[in-house]
PDB file of N, CA and C in Angstrom:
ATOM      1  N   UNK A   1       0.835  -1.178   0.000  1.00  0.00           N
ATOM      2  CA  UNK A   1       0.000   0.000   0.000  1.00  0.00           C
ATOM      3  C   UNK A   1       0.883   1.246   0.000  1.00  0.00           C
ATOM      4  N   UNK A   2       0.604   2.518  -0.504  1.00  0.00           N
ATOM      5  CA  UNK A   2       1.563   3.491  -0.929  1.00  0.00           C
ATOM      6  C   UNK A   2       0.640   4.784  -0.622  1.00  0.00           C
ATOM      7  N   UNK A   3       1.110   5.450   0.684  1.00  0.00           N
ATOM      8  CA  UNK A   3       0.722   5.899   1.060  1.00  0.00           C
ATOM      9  C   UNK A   3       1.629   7.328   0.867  1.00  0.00           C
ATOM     10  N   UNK A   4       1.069   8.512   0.528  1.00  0.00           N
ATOM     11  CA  UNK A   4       1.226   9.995  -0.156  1.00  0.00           C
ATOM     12  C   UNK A   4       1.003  10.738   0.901  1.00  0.00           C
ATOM     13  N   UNK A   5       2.334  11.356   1.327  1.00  0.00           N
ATOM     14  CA  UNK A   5       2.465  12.171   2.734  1.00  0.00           C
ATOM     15  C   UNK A   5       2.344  13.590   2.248  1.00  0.00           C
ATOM     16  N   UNK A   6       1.179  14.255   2.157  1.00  0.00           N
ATOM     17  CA  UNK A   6       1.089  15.744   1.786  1.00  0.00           C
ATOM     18  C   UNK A   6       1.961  16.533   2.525  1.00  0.00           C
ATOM     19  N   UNK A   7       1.734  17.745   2.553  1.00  0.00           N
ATOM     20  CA  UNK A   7       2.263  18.746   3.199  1.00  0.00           C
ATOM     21  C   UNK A   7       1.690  18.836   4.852  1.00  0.00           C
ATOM     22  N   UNK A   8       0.428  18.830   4.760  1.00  0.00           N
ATOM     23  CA  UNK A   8      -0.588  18.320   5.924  1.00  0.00           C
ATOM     24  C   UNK A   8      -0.401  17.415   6.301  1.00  0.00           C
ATOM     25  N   UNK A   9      -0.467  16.293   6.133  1.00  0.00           N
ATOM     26  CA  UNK A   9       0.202  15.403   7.078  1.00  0.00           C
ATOM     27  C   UNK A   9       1.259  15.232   7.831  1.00  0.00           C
ATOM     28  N   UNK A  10       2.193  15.632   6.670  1.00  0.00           N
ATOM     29  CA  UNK A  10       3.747  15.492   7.175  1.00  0.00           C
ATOM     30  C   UNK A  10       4.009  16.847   8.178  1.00  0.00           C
ATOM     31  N   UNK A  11       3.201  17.757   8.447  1.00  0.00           N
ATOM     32  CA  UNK A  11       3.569  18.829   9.504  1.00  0.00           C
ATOM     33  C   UNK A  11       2.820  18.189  10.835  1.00  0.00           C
ATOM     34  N   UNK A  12       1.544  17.596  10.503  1.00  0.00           N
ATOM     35  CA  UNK A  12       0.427  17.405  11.543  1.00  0.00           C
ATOM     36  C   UNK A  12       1.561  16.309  12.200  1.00  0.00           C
ATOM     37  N   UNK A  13       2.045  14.886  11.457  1.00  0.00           N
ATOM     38  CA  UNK A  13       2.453  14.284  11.939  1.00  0.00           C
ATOM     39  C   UNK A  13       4.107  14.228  12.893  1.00  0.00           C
ATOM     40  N   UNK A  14       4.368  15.297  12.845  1.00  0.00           N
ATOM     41  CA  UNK A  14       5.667  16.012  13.429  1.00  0.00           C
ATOM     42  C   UNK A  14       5.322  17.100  14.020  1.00  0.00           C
ATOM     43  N   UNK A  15       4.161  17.262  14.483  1.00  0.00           N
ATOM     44  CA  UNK A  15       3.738  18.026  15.676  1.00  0.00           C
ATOM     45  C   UNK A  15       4.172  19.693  15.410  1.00  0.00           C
ATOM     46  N   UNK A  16       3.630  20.196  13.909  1.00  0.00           N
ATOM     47  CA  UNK A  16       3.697  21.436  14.125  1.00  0.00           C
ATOM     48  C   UNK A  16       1.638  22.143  13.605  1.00  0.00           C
ATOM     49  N   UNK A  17       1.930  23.293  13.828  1.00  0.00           N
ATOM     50  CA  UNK A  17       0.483  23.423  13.302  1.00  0.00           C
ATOM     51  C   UNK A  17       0.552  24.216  11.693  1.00  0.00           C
ATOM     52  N   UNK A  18      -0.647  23.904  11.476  1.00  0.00           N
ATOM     53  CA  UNK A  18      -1.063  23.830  10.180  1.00  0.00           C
ATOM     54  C   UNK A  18      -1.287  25.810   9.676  1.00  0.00           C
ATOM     55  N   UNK A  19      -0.580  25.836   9.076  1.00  0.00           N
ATOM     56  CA  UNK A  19      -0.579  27.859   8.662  1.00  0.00           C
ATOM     57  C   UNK A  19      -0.389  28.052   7.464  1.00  0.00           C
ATOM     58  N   UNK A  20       0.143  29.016   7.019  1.00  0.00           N
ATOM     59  CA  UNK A  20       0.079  29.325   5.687  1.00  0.00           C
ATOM     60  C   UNK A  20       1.121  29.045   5.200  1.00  0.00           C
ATOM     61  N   UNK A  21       2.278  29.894   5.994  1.00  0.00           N
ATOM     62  CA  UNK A  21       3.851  29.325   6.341  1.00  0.00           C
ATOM     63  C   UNK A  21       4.482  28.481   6.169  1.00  0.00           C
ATOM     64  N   UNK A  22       4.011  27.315   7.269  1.00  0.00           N
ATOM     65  CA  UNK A  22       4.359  26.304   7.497  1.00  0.00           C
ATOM     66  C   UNK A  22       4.038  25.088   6.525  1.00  0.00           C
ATOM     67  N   UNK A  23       2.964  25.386   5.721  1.00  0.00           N
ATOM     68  CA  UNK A  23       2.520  24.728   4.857  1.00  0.00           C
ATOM     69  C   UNK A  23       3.445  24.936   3.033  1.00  0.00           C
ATOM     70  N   UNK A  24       3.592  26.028   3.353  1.00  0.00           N
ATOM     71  CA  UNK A  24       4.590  26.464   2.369  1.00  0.00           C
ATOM     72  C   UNK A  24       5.693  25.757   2.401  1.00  0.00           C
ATOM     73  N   UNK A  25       6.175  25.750   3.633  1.00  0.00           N
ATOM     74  CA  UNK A  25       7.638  25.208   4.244  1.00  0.00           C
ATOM     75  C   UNK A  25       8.057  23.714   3.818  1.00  0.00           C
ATOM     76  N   UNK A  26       6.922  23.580   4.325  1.00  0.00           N
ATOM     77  CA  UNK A  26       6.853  21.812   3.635  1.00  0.00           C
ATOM     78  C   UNK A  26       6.315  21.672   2.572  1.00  0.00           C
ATOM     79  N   UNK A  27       5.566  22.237   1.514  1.00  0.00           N
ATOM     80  CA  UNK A  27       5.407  22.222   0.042  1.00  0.00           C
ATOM     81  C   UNK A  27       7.394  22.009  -0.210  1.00  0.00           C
ATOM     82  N   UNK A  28       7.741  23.371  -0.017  1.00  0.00           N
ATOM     83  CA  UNK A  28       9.013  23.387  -0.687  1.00  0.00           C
ATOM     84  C   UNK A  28       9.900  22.393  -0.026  1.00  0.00           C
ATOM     85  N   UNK A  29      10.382  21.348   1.237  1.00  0.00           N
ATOM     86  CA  UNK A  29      10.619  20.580   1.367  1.00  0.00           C
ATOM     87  C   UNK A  29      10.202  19.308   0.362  1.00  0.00           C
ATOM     88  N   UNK A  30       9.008  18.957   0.557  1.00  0.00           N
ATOM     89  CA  UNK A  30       8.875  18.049  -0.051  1.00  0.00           C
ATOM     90  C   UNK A  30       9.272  18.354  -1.781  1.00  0.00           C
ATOM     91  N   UNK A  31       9.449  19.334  -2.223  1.00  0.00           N
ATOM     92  CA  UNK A  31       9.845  19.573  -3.680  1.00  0.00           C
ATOM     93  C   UNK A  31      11.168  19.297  -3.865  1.00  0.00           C
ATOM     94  N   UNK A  32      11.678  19.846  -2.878  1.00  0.00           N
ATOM     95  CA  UNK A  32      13.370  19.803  -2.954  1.00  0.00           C
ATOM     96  C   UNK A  32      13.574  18.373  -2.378  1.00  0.00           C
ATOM     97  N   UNK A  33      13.579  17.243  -1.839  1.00  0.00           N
ATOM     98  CA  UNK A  33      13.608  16.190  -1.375  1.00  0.00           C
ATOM     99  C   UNK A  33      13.609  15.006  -2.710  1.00  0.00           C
ATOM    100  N   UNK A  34      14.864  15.122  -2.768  1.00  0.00           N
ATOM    101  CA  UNK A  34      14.606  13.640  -3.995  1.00  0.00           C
ATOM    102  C   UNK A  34      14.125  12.096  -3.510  1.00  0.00           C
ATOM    103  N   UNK A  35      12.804  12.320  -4.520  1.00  0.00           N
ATOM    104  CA  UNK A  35      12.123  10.753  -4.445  1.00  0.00           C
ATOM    105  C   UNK A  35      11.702  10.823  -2.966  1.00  0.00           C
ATOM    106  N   UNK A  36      10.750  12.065  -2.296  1.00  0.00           N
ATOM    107  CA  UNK A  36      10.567  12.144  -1.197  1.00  0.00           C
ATOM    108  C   UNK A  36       9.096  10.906  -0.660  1.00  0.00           C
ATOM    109  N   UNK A  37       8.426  11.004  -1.713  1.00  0.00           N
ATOM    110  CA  UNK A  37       6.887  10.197  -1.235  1.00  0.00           C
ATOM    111  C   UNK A  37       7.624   8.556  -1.113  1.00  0.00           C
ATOM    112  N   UNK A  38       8.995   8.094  -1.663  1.00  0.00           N
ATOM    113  CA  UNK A  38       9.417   6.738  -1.505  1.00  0.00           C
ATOM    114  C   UNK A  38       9.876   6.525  -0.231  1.00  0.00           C
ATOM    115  N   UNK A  39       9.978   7.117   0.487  1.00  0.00           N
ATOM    116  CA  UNK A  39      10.581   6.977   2.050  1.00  0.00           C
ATOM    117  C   UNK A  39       9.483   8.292   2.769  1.00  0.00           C
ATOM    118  N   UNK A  40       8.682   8.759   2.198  1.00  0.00           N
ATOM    119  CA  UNK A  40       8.006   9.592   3.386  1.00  0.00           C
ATOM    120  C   UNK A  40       7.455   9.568   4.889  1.00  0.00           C
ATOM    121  N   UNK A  41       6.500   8.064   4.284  1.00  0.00           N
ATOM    122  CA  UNK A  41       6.219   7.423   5.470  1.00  0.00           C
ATOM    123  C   UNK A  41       7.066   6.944   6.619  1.00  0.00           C
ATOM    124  N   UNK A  42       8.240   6.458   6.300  1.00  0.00           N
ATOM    125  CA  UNK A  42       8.788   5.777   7.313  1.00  0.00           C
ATOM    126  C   UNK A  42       9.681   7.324   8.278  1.00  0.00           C
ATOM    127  N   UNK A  43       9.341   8.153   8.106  1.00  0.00           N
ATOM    128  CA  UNK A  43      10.006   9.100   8.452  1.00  0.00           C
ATOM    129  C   UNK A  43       8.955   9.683   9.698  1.00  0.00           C
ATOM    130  N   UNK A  44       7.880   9.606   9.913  1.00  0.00           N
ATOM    131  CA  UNK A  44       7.123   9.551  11.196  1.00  0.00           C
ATOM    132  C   UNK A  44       7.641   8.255  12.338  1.00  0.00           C
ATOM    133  N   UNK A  45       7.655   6.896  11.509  1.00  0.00           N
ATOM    134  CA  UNK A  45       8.393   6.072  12.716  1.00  0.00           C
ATOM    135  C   UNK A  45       9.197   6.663  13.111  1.00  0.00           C
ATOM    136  N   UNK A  46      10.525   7.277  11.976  1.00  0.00           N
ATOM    137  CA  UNK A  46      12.096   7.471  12.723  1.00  0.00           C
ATOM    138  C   UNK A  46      11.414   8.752  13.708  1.00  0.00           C
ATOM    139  N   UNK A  47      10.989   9.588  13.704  1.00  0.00           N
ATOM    140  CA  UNK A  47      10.529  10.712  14.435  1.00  0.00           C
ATOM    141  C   UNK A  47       9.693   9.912  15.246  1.00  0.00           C
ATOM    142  N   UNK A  48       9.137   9.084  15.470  1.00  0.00           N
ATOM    143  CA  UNK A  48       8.650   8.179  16.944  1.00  0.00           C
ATOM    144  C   UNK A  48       9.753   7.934  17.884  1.00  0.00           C
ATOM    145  N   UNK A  49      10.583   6.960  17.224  1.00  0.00           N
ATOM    146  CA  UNK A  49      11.420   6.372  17.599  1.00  0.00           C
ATOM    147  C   UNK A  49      12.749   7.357  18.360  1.00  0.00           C
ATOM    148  N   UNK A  50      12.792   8.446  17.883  1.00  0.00           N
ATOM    149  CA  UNK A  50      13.676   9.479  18.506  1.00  0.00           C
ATOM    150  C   UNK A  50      13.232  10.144  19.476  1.00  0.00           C
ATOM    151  N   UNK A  51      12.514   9.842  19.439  1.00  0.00           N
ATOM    152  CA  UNK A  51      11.345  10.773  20.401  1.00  0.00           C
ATOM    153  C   UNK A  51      12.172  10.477  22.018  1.00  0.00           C
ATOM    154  N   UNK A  52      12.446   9.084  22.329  1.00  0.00           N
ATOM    155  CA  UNK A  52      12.771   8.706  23.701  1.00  0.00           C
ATOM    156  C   UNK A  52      14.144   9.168  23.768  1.00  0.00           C
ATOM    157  N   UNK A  53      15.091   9.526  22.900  1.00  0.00           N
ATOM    158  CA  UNK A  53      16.565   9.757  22.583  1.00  0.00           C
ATOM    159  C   UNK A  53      16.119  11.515  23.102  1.00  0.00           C
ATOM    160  N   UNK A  54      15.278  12.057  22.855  1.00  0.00           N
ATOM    161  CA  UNK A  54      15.339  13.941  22.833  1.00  0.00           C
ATOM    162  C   UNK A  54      15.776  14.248  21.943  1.00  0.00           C
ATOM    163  N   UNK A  55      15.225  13.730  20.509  1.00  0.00           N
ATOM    164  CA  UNK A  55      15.588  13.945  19.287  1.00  0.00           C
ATOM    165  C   UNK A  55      14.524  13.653  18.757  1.00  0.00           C
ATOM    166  N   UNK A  56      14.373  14.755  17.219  1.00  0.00           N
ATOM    167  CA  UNK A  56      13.325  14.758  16.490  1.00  0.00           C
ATOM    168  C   UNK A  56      13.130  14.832  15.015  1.00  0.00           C
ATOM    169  N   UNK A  57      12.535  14.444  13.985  1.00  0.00           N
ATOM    170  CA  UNK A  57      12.807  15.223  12.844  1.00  0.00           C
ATOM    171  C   UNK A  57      11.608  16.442  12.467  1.00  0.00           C
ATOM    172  N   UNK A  58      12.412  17.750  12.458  1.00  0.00           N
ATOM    173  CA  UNK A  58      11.633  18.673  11.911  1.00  0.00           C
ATOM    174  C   UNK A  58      12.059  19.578  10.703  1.00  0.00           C
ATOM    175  N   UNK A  59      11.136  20.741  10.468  1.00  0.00           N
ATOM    176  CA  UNK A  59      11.551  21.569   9.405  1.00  0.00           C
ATOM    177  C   UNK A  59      12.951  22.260   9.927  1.00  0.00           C
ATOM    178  N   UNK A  60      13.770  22.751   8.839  1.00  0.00           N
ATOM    179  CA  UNK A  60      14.951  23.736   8.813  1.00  0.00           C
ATOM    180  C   UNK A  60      14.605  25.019   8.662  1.00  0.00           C
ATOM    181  N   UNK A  61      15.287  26.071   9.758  1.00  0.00           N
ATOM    182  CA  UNK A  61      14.917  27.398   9.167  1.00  0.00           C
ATOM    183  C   UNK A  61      15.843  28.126   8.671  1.00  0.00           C
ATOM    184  N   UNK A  62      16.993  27.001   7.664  1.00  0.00           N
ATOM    185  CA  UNK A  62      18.006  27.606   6.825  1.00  0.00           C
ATOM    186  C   UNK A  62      18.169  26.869   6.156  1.00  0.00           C
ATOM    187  N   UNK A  63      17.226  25.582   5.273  1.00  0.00           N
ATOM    188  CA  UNK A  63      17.467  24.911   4.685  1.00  0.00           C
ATOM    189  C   UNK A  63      15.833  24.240   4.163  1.00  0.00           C
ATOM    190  N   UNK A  64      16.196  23.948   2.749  1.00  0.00           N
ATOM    191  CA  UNK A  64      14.989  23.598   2.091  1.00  0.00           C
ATOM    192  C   UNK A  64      14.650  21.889   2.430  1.00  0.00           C
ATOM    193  N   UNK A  65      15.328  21.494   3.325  1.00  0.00           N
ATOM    194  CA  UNK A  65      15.431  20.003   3.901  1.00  0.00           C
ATOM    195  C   UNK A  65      15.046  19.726   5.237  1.00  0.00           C
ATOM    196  N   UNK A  66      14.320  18.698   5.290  1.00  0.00           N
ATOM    197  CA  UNK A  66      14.232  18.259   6.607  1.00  0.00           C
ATOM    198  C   UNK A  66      15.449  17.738   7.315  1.00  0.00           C
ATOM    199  N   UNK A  67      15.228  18.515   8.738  1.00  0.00           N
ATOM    200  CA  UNK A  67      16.366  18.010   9.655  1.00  0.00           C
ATOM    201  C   UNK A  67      15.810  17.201  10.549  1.00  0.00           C
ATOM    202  N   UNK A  68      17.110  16.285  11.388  1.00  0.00           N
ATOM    203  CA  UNK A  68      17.153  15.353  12.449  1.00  0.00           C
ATOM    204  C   UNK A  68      18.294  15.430  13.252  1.00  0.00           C
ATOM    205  N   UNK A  69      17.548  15.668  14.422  1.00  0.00           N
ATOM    206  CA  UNK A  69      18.497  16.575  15.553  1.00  0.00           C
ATOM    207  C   UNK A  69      17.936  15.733  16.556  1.00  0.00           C
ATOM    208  N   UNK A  70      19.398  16.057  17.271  1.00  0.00           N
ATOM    209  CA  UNK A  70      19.730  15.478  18.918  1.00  0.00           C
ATOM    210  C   UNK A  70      19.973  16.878  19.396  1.00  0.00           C
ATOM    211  N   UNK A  71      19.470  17.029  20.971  1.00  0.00           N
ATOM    212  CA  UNK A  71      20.567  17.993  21.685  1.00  0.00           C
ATOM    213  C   UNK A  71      21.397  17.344  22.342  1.00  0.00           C
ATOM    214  N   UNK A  72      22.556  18.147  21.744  1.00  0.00           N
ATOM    215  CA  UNK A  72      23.772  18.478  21.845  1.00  0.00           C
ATOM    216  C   UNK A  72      23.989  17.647  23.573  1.00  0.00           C
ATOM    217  N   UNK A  73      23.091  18.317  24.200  1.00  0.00           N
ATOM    218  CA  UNK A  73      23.513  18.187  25.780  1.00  0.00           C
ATOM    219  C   UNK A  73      23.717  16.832  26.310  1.00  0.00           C
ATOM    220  N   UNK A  74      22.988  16.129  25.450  1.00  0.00           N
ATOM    221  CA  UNK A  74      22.393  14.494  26.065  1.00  0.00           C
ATOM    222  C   UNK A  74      23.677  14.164  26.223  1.00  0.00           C
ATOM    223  N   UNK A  75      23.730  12.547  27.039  1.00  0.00           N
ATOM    224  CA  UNK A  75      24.756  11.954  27.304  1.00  0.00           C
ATOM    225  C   UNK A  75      25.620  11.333  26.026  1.00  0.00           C
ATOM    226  N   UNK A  76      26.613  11.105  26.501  1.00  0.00           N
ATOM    227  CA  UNK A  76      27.509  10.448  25.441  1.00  0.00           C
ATOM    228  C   UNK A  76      26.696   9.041  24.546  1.00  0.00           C
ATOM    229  N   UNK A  77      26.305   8.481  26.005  1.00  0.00           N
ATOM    230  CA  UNK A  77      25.371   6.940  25.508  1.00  0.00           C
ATOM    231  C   UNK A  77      24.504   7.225  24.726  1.00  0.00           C
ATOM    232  N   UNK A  78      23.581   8.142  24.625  1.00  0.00           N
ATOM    233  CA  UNK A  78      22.268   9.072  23.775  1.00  0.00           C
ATOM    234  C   UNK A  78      22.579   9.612  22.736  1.00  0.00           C
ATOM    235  N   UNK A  79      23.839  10.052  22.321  1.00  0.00           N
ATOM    236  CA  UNK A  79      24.378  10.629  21.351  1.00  0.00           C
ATOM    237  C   UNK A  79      24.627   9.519  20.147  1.00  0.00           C
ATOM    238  N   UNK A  80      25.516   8.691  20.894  1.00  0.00           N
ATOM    239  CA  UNK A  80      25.425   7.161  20.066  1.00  0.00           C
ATOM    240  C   UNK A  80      24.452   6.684  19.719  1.00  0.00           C
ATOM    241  N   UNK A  81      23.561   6.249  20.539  1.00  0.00           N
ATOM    242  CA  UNK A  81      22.516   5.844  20.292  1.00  0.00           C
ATOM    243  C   UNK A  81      21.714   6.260  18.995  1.00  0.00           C
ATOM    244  N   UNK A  82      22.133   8.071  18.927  1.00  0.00           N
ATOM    245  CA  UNK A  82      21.516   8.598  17.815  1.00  0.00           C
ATOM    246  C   UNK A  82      22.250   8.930  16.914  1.00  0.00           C
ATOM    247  N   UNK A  83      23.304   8.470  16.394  1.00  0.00           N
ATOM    248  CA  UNK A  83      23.857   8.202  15.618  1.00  0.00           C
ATOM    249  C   UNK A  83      23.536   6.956  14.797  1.00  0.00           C
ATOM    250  N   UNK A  84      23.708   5.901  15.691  1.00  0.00           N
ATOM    251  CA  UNK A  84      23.473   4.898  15.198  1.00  0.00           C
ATOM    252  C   UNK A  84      22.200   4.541  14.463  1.00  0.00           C
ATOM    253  N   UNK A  85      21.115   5.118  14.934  1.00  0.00           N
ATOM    254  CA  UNK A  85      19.515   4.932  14.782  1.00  0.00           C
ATOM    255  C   UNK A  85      19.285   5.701  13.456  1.00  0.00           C
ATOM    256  N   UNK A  86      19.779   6.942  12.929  1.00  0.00           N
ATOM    257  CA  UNK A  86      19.748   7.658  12.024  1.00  0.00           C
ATOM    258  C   UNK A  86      20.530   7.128  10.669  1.00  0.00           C
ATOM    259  N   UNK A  87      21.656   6.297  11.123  1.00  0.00           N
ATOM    260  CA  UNK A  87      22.753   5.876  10.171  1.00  0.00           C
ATOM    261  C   UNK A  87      21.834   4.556   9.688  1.00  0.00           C
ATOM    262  N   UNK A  88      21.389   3.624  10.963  1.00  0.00           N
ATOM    263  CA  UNK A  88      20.360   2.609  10.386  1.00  0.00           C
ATOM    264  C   UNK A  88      19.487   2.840   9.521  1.00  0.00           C
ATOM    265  N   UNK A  89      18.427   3.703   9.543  1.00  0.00           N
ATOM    266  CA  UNK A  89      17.422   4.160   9.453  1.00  0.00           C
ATOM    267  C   UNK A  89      17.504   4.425   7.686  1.00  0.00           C
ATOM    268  N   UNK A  90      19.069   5.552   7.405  1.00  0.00           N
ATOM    269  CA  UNK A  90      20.080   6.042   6.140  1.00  0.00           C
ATOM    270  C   UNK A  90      19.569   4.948   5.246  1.00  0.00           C
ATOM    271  N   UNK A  91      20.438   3.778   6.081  1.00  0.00           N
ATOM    272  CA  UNK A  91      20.952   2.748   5.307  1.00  0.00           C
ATOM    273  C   UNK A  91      19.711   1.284   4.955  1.00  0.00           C
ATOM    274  N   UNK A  92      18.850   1.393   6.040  1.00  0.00           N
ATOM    275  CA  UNK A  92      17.879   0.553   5.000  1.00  0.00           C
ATOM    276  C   UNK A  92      17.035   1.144   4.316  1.00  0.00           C
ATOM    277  N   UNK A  93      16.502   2.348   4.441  1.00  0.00           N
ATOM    278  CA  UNK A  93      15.932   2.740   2.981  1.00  0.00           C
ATOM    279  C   UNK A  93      16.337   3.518   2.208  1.00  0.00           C
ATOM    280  N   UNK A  94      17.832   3.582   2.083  1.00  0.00           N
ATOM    281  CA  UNK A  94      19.377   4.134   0.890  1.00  0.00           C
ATOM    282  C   UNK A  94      18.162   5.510   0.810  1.00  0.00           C
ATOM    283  N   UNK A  95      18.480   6.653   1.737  1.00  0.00           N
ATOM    284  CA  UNK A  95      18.621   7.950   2.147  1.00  0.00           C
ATOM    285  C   UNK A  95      19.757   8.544   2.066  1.00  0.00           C
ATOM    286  N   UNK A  96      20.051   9.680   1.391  1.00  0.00           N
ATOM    287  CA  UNK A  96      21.381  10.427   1.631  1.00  0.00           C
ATOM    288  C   UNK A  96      20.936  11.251   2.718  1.00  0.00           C
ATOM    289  N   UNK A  97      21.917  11.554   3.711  1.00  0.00           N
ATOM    290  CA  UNK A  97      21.764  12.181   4.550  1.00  0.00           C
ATOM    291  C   UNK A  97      23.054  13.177   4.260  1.00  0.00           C
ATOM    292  N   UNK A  98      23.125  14.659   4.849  1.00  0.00           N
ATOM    293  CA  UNK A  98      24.321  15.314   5.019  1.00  0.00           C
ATOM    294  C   UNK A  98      24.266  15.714   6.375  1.00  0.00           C
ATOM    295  N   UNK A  99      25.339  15.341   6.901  1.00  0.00           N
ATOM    296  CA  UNK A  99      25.518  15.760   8.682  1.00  0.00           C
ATOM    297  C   UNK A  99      26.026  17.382   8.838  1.00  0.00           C
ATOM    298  N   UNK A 100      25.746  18.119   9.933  1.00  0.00           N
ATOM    299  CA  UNK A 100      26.727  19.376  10.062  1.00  0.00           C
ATOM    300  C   UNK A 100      27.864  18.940  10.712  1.00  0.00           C
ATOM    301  N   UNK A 101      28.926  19.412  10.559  1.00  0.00           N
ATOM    302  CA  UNK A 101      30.287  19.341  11.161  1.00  0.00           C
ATOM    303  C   UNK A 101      29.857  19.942  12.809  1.00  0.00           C
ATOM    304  N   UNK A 102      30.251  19.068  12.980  1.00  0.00           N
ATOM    305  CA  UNK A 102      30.384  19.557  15.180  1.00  0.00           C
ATOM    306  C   UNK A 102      28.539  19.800  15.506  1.00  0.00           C
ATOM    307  N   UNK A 103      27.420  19.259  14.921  1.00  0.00           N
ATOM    308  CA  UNK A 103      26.383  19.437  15.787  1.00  0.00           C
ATOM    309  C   UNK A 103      25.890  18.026  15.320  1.00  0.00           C
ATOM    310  N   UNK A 104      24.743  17.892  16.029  1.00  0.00           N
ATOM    311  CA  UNK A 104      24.004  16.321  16.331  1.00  0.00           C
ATOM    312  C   UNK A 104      22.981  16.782  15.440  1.00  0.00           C
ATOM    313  N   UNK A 105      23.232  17.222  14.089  1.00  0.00           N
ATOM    314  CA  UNK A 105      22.254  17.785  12.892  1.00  0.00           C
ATOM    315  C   UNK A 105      22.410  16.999  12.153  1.00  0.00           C
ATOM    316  N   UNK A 106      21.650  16.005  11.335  1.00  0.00           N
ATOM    317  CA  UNK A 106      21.458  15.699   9.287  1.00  0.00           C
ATOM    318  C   UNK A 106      20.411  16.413   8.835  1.00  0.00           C
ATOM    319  N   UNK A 107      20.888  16.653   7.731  1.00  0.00           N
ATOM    320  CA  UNK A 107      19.557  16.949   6.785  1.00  0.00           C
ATOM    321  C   UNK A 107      19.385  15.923   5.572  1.00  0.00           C
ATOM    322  N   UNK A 108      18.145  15.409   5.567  1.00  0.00           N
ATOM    323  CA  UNK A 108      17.639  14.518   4.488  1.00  0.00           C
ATOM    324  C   UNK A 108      17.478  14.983   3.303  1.00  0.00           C
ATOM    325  N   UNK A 109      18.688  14.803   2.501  1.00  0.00           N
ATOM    326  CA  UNK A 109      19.022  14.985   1.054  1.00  0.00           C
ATOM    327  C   UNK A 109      17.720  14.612   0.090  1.00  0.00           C
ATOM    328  N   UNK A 110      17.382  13.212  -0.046  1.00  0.00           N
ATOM    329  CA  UNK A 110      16.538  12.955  -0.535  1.00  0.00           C
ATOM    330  C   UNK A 110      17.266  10.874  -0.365  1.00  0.00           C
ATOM    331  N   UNK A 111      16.160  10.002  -1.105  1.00  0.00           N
ATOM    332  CA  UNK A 111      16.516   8.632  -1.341  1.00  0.00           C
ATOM    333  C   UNK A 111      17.738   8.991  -2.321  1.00  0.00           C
ATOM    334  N   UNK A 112      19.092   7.682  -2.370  1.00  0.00           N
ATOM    335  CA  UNK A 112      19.540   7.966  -3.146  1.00  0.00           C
ATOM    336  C   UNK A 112      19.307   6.884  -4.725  1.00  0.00           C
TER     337      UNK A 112
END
């Protein structure tokens, strides 16, 4: 079953509210996102699943990509943890991700 993550959904389901803005925000995400509706869905699990880490995936407000962030502060063990979970996550449904240098940031390139 193939399920088509609008703009509305994909904000509702990452816990922001629904505006004019924000709806924009994620229009142009999802435009810029290569082959975004092939991995859309599974991108609410990974944003479940981070949830217990203090990590989330949301919009960028310097980038036409969705980000996935840790704070910084968490423990060393939590940090790993979210590394690892994001790199998994990369690698079974072949996601490019680009990391920032020195923060607990990716942004989702698109599938590759």
């Amino acid at each position: 079953m193939h399920i088509e993550v609008s703009p509305e959904v994909l904000l509702s389901q990452l816990g922001y509210s629904k505006n004019d803005s924000s709806i924009k925000q994620a229009e142009e995400v999802i435009s810029q996102t290569k082959d975004f509706n092939k991995f859309s869905k599974h991108l609410i699990s990974l944003n479940d699943h981070l949830k217990k880490m203090n990590a989330y995936v949301g919009l960028s407000n310097s980038t036409k990509y969705l980000k996935i962030k840790c704070d910084e502060n968490d423990a060393d063990e939590i940090l790993e943890e979210f590394h690892e979970e994001v790199s998994h996550w990369a690698n079974k449904y072949n996601i490019q991700l680009q990391k920032l240098e020195g923060k607990e940031v990716y942004y989702i390139l698109g599938a590759l």
